[in-house]
Protein backbone atom coordinates (compact mmCIF):
# COMPACT_ATOMS: atom_id res chain seq x y z
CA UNK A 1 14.43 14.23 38.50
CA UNK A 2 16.20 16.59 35.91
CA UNK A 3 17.68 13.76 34.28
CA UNK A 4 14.66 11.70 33.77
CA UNK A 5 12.87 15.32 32.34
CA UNK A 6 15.70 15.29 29.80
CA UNK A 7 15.11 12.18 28.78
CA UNK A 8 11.52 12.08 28.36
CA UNK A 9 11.86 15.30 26.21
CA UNK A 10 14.52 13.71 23.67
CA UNK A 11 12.34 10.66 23.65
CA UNK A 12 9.45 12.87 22.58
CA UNK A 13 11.27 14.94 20.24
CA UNK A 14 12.84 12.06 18.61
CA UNK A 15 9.50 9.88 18.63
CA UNK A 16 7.91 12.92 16.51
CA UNK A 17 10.99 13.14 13.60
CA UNK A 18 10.50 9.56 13.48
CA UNK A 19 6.40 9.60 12.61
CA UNK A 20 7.07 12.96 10.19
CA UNK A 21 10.16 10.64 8.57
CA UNK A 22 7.52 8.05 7.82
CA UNK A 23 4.27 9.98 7.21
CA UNK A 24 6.03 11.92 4.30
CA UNK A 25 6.18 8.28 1.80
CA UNK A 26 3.38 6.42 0.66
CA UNK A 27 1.23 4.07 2.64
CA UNK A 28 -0.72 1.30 1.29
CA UNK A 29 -3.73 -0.11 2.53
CA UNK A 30 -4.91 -3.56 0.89
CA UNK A 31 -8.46 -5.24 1.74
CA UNK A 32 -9.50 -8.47 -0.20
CA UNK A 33 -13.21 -9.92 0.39
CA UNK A 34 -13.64 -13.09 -1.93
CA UNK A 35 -12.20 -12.73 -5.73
CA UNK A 36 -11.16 -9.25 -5.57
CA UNK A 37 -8.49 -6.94 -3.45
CA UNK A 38 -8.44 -3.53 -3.67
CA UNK A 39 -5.01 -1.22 -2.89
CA UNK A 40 -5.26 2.24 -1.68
CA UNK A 41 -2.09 4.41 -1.90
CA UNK A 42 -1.82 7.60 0.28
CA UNK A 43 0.59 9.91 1.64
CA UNK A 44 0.23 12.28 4.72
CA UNK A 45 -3.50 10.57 4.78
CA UNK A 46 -4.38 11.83 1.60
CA UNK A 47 -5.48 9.55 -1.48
CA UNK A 48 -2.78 9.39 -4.18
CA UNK A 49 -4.14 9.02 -7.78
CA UNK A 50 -2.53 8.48 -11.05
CA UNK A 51 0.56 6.49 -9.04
CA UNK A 52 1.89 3.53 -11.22
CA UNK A 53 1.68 0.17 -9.46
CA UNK A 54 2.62 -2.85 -10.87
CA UNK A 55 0.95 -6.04 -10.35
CA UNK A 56 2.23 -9.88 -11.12
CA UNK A 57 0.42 -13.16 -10.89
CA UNK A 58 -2.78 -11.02 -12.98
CA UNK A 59 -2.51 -13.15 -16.06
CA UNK A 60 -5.89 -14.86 -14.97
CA UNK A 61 -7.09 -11.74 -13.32
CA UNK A 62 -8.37 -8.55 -14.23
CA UNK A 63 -7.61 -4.92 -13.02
CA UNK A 64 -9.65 -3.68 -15.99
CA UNK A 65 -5.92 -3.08 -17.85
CA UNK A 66 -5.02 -0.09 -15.19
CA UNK A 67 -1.98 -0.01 -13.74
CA UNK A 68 -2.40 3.39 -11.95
CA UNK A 69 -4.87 4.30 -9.36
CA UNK A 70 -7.87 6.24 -9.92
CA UNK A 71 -9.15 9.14 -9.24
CA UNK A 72 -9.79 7.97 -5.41
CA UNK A 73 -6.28 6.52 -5.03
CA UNK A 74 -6.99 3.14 -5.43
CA UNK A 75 -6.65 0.15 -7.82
CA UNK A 76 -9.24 -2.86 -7.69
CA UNK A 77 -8.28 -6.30 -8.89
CA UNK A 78 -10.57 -9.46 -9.47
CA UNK A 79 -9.65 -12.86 -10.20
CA UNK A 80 -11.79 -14.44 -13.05
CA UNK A 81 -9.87 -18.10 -12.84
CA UNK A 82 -11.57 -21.18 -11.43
CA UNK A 83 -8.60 -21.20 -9.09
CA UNK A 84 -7.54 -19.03 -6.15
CA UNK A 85 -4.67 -16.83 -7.26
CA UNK A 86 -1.96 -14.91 -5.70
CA UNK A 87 -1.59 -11.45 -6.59
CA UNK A 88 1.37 -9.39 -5.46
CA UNK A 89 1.12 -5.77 -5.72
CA UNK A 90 4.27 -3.76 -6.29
CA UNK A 91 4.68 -0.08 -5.32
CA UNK A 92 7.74 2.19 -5.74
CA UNK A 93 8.50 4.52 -2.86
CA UNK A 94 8.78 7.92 -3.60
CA UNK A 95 11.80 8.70 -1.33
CA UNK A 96 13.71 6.35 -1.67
CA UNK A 97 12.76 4.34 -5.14
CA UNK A 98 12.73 1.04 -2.95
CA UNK A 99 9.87 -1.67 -4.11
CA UNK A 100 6.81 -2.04 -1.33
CA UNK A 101 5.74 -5.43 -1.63
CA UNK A 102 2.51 -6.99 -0.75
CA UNK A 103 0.99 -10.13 -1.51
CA UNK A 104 -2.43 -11.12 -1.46
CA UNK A 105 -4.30 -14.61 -1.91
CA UNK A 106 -7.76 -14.04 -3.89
CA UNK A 107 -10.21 -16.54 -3.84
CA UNK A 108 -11.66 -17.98 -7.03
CA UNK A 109 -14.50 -16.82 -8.78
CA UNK A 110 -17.71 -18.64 -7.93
């Protein structure tokens, strides 16, 4: 019994560095409905604004020439071709300076 009370106590103590290891660097959230995807950076649940993100395949898209989020932490873009498009969004970590890549398929506008 003493043994499986250890055990349950590392796990929880090393479960919980773990989560505060993780909740310390950004987070993005993406949501896309038709033509347009919107990316929301935060960190420790809290919006992030003015945070550079770069974003390829836009050449027949428009993010309204922003390449930082607003005010609110995010960063829309809308695809303006006759063609669906993919966009990728890329996002530089804080702690470590490693790329967070996401890719996104928007729909073309009707």
């Amino acid at each position: 019994m003493k043994n499986l009370t250890v055990a349950l106590s590392l796990a929880a103590i090393t479960s919980g560095f773990a989560t505060a290891a993780n909740a310390a660097d950004l987070t993005p959230h993406v949501f896309t409905i038709h033509n347009q995807a919107t990316i929301t950076l935060t960190e420790n649940g809290r919006s992030v604004s003015g945070y550079p993100i770069q974003v390829v395949g836009a050449d027949k898209a428009t993010n309204e020439i922003n390449d930082h989020t607003a005010k609110q932490g995010s960063l829309t873009v809308i695809n303006r071709s006759n063609q669906p498009e993919t966009i990728t969004f890329i996002v530089n970590s804080k702690k470590d300076g490693q790329p967070i890549v996401i890719k996104r398929t928007l729909g073309r506008e009707s």
